[in-house]
PDB file of N, CA and C in Angstrom:
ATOM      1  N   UNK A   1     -39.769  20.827 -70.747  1.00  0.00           N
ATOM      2  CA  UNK A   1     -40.863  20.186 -70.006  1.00  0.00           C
ATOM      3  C   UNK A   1     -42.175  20.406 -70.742  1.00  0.00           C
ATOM      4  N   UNK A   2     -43.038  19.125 -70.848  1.00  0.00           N
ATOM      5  CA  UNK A   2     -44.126  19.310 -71.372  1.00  0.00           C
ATOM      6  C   UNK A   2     -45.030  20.696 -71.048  1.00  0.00           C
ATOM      7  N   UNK A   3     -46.261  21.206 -71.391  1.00  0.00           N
ATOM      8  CA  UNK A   3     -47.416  21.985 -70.231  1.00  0.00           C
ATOM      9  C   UNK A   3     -47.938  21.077 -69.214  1.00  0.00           C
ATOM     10  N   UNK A   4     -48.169  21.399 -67.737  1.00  0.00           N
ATOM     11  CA  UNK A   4     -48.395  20.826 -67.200  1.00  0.00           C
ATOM     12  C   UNK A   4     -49.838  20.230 -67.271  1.00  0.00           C
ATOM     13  N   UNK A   5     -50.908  21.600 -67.967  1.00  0.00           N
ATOM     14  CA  UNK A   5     -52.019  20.965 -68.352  1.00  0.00           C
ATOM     15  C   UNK A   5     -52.215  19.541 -69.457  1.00  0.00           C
ATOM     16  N   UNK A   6     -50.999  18.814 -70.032  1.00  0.00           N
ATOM     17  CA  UNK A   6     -50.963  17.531 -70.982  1.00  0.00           C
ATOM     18  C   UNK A   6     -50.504  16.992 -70.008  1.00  0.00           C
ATOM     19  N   UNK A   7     -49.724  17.241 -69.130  1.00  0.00           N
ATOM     20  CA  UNK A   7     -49.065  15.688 -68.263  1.00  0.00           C
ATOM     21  C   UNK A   7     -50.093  15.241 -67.152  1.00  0.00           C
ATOM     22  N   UNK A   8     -50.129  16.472 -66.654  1.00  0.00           N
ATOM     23  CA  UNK A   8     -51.481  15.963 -65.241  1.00  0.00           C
ATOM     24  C   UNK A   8     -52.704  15.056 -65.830  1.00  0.00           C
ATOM     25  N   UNK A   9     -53.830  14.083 -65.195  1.00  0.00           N
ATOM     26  CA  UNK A   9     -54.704  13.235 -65.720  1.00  0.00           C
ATOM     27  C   UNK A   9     -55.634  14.732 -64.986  1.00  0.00           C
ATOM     28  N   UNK A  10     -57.053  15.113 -65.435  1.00  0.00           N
ATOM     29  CA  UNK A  10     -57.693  15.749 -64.986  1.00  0.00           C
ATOM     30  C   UNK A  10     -58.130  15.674 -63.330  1.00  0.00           C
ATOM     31  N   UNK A  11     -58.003  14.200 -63.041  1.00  0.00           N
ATOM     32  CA  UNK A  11     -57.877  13.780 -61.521  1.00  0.00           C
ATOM     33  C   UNK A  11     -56.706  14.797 -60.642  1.00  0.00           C
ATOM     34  N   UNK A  12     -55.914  14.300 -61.319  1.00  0.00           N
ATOM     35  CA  UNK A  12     -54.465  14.994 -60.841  1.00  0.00           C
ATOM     36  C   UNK A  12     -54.294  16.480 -60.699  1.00  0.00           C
ATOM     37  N   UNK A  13     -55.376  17.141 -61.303  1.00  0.00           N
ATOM     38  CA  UNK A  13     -55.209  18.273 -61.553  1.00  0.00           C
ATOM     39  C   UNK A  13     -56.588  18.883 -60.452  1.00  0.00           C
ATOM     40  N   UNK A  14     -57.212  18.245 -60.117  1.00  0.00           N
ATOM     41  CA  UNK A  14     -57.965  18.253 -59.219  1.00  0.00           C
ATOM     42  C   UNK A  14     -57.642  18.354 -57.557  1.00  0.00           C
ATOM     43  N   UNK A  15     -56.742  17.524 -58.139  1.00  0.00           N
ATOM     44  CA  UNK A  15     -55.842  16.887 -56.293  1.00  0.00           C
ATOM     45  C   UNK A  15     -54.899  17.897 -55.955  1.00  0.00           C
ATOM     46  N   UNK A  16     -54.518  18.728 -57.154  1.00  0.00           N
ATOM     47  CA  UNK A  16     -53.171  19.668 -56.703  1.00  0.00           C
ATOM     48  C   UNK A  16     -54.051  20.781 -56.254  1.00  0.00           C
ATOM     49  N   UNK A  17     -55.160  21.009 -57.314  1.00  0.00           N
ATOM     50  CA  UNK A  17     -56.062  22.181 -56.907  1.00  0.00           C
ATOM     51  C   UNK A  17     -56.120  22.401 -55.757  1.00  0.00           C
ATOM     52  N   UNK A  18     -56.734  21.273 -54.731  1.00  0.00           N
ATOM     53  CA  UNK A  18     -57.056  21.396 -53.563  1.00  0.00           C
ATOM     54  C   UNK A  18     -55.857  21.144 -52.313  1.00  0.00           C
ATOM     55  N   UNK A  19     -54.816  20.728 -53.251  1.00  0.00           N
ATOM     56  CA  UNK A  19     -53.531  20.949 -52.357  1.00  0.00           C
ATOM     57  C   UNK A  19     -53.268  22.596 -52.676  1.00  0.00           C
ATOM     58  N   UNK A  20     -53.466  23.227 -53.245  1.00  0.00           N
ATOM     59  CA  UNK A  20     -52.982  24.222 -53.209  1.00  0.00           C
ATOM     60  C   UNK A  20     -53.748  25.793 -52.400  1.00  0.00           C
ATOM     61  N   UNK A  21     -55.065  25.135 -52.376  1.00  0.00           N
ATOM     62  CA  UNK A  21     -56.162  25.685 -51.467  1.00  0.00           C
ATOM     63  C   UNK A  21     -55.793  25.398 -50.006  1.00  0.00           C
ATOM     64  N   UNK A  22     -54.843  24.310 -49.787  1.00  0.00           N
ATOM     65  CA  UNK A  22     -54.890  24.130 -48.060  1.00  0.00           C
ATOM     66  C   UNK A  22     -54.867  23.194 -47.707  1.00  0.00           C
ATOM     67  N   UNK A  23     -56.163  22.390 -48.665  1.00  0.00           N
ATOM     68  CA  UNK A  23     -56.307  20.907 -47.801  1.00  0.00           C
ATOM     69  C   UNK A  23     -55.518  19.783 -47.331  1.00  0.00           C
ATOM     70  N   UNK A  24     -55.821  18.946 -46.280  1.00  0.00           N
ATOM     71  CA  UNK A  24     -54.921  17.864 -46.186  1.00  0.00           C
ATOM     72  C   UNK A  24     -55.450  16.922 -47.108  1.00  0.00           C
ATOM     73  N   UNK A  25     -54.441  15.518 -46.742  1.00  0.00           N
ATOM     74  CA  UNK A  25     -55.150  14.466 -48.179  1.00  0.00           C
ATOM     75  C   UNK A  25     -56.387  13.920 -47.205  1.00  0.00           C
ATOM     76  N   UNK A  26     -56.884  13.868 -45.739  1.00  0.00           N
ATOM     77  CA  UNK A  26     -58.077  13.448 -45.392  1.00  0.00           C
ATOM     78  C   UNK A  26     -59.341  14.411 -46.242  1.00  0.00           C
ATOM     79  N   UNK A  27     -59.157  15.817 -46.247  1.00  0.00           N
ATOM     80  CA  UNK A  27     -59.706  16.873 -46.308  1.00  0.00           C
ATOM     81  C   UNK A  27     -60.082  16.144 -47.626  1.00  0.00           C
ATOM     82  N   UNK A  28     -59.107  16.198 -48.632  1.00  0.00           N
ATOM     83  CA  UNK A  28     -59.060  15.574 -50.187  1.00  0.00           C
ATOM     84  C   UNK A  28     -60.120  14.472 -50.584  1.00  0.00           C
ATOM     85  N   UNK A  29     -59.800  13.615 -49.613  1.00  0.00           N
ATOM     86  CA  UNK A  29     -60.339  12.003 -49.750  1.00  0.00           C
ATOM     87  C   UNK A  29     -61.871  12.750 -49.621  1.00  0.00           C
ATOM     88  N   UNK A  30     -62.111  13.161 -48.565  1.00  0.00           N
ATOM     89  CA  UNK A  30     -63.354  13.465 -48.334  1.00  0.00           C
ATOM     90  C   UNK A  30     -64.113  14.472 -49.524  1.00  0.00           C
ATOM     91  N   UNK A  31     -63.508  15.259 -49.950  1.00  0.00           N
ATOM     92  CA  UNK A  31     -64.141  16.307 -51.494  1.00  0.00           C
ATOM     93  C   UNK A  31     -64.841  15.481 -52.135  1.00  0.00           C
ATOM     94  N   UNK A  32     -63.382  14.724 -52.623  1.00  0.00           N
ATOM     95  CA  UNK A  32     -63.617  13.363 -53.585  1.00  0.00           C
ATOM     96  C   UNK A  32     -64.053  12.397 -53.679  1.00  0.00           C
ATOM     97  N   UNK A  33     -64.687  11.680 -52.534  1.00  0.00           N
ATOM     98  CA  UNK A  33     -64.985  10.388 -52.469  1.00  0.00           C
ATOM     99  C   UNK A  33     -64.214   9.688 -52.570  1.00  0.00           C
ATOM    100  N   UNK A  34     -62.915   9.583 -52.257  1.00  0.00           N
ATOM    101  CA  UNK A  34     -61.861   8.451 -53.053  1.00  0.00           C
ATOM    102  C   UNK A  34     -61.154   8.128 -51.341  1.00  0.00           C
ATOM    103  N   UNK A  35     -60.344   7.247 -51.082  1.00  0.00           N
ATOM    104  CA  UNK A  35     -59.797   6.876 -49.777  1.00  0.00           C
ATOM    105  C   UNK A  35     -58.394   7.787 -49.507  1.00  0.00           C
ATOM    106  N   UNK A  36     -58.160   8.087 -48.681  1.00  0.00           N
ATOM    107  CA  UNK A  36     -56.967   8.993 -48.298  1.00  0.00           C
ATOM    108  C   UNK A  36     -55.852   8.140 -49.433  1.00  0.00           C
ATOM    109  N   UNK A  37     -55.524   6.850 -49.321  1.00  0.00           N
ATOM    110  CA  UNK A  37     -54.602   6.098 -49.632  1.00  0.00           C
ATOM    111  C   UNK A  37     -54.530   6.302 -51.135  1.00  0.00           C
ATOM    112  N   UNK A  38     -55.580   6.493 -52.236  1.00  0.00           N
ATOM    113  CA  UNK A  38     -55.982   6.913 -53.354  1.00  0.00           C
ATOM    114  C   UNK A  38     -55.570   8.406 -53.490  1.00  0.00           C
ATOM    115  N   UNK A  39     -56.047   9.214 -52.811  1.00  0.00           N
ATOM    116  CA  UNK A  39     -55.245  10.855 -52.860  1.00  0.00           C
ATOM    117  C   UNK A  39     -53.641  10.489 -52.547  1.00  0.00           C
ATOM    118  N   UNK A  40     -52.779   9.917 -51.629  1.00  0.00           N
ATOM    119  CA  UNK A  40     -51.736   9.569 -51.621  1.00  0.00           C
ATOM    120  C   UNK A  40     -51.128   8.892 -52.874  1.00  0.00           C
ATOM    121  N   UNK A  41     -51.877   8.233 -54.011  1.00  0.00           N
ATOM    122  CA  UNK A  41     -51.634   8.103 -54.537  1.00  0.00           C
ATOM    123  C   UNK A  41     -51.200   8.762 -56.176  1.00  0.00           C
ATOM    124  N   UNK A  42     -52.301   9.487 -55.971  1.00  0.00           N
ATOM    125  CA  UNK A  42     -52.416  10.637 -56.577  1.00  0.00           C
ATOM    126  C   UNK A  42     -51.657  11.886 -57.000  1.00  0.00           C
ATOM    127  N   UNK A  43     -50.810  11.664 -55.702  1.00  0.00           N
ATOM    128  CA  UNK A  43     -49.878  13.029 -55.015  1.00  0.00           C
ATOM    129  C   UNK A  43     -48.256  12.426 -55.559  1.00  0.00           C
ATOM    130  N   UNK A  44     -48.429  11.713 -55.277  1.00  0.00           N
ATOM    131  CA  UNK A  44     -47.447  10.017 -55.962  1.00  0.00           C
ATOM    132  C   UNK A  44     -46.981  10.987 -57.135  1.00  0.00           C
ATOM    133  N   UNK A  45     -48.176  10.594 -58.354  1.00  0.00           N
ATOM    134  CA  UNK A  45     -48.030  10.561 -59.315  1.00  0.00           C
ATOM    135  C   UNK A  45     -47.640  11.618 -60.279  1.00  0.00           C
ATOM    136  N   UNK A  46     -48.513  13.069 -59.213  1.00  0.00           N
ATOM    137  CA  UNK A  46     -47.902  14.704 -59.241  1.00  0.00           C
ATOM    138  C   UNK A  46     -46.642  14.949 -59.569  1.00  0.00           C
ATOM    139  N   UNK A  47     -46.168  14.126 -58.142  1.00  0.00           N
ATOM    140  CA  UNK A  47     -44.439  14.608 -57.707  1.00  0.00           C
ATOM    141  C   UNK A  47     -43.477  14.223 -59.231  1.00  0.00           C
ATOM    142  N   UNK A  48     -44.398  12.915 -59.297  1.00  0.00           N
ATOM    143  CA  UNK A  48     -43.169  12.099 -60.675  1.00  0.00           C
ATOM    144  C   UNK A  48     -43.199  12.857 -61.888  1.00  0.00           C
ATOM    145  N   UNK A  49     -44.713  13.257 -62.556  1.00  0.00           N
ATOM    146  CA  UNK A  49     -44.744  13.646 -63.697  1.00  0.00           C
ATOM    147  C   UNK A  49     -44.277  15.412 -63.283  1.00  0.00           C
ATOM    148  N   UNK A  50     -44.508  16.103 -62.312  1.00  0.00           N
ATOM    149  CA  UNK A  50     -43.722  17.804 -62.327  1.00  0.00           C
ATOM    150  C   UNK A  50     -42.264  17.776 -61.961  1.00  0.00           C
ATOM    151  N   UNK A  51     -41.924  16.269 -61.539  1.00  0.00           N
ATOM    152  CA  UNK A  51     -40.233  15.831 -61.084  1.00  0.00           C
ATOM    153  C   UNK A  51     -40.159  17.438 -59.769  1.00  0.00           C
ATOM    154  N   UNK A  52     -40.908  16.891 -59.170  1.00  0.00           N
ATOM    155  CA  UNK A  52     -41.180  18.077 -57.660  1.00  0.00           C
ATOM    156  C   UNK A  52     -40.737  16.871 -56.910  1.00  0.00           C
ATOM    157  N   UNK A  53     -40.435  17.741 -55.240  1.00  0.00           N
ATOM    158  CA  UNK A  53     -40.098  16.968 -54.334  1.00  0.00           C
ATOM    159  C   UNK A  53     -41.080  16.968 -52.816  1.00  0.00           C
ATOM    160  N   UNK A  54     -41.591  17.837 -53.301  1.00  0.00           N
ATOM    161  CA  UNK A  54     -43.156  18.046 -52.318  1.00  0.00           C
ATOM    162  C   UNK A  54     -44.164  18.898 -52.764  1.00  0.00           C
ATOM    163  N   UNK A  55     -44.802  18.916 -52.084  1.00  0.00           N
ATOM    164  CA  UNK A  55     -46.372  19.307 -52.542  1.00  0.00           C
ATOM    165  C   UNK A  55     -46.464  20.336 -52.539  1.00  0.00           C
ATOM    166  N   UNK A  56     -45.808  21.174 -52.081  1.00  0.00           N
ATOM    167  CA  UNK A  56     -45.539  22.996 -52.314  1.00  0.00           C
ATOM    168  C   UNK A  56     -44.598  23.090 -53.379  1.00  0.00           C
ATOM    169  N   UNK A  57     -43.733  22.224 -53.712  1.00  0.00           N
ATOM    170  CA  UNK A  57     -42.762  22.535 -54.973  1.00  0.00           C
ATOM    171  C   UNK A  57     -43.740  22.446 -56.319  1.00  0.00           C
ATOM    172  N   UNK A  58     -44.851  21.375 -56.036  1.00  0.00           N
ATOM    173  CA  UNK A  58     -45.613  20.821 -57.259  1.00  0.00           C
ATOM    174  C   UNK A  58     -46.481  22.124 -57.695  1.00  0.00           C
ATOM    175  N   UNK A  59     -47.165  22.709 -56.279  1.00  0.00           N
ATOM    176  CA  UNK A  59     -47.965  23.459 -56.533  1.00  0.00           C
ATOM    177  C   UNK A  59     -47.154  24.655 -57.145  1.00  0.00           C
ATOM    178  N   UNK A  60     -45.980  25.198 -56.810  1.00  0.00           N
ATOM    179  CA  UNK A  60     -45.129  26.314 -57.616  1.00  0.00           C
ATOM    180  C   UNK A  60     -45.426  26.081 -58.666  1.00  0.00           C
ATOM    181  N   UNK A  61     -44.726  24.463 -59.200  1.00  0.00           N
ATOM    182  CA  UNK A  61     -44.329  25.018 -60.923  1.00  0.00           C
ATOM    183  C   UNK A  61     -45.565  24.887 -61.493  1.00  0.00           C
ATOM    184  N   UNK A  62     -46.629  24.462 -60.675  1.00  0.00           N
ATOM    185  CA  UNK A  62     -48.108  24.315 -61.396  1.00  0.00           C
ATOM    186  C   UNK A  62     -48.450  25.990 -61.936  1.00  0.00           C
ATOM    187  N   UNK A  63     -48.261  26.332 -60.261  1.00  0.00           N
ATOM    188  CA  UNK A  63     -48.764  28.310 -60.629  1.00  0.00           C
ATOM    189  C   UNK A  63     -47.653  28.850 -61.582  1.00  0.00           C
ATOM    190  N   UNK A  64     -46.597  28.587 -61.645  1.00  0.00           N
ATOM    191  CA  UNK A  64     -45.350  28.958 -62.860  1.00  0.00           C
ATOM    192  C   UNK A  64     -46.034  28.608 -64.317  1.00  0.00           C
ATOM    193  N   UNK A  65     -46.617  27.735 -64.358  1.00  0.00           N
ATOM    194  CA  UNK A  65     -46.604  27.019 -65.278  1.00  0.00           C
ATOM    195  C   UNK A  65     -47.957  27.444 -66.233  1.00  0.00           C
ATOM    196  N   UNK A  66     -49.020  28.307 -64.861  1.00  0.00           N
ATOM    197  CA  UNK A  66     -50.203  28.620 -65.136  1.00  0.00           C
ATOM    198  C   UNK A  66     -51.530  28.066 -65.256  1.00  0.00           C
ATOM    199  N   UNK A  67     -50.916  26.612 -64.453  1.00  0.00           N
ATOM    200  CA  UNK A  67     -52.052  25.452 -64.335  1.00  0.00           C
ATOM    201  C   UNK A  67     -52.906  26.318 -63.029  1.00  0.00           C
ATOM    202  N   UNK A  68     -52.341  26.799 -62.474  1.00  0.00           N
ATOM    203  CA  UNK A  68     -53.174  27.276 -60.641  1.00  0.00           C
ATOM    204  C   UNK A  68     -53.101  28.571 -60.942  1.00  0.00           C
ATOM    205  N   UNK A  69     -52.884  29.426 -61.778  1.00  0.00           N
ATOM    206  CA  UNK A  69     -52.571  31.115 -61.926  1.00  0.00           C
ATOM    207  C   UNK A  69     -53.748  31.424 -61.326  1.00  0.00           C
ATOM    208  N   UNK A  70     -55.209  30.842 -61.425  1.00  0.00           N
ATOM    209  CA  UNK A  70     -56.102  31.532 -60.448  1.00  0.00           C
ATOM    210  C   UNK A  70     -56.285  31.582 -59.119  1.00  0.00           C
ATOM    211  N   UNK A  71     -55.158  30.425 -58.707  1.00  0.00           N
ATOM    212  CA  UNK A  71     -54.918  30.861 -56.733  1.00  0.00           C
ATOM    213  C   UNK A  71     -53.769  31.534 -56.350  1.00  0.00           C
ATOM    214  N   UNK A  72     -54.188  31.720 -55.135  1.00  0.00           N
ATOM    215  CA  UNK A  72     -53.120  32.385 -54.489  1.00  0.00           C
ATOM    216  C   UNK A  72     -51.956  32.613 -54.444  1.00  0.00           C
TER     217      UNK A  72
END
């Protein structure tokens, strides 16, 4: 598997951040300025490029991986 820091778009890496802090994707949309449906999209694109099956699996191999090693 690639590093996850080359596959994620810096967006993407933004969106997991704050999935991994807690937030929902309203919570998200709102950080960002972008529409819930846009963070859904986003989350989309997570799952495909870490081949995760939810948003706590993504955030694992992110912190495995050492993309999130500074959270929790």
């Amino acid at each position: 598997m690639q590093p996850v820091r080359s596959v994620l778009s810096p967006r993407e890496t933004t969106v997991l951040s704050l999935i991994a802090a807690g937030h929902s994707n309203k919570e998200i949309a709102i950080v960002l300025a972008i529409t819930p449906e846009t963070v859904k999209s986003h989350i989309k694109h997570i799952l495909i490029k870490l081949t995760a099956r939810n948003r706590a699996q993504a955030v694992s191999l992110a912190q495995r991986s050492g993309l999130l090693a500074d959270m929790p």
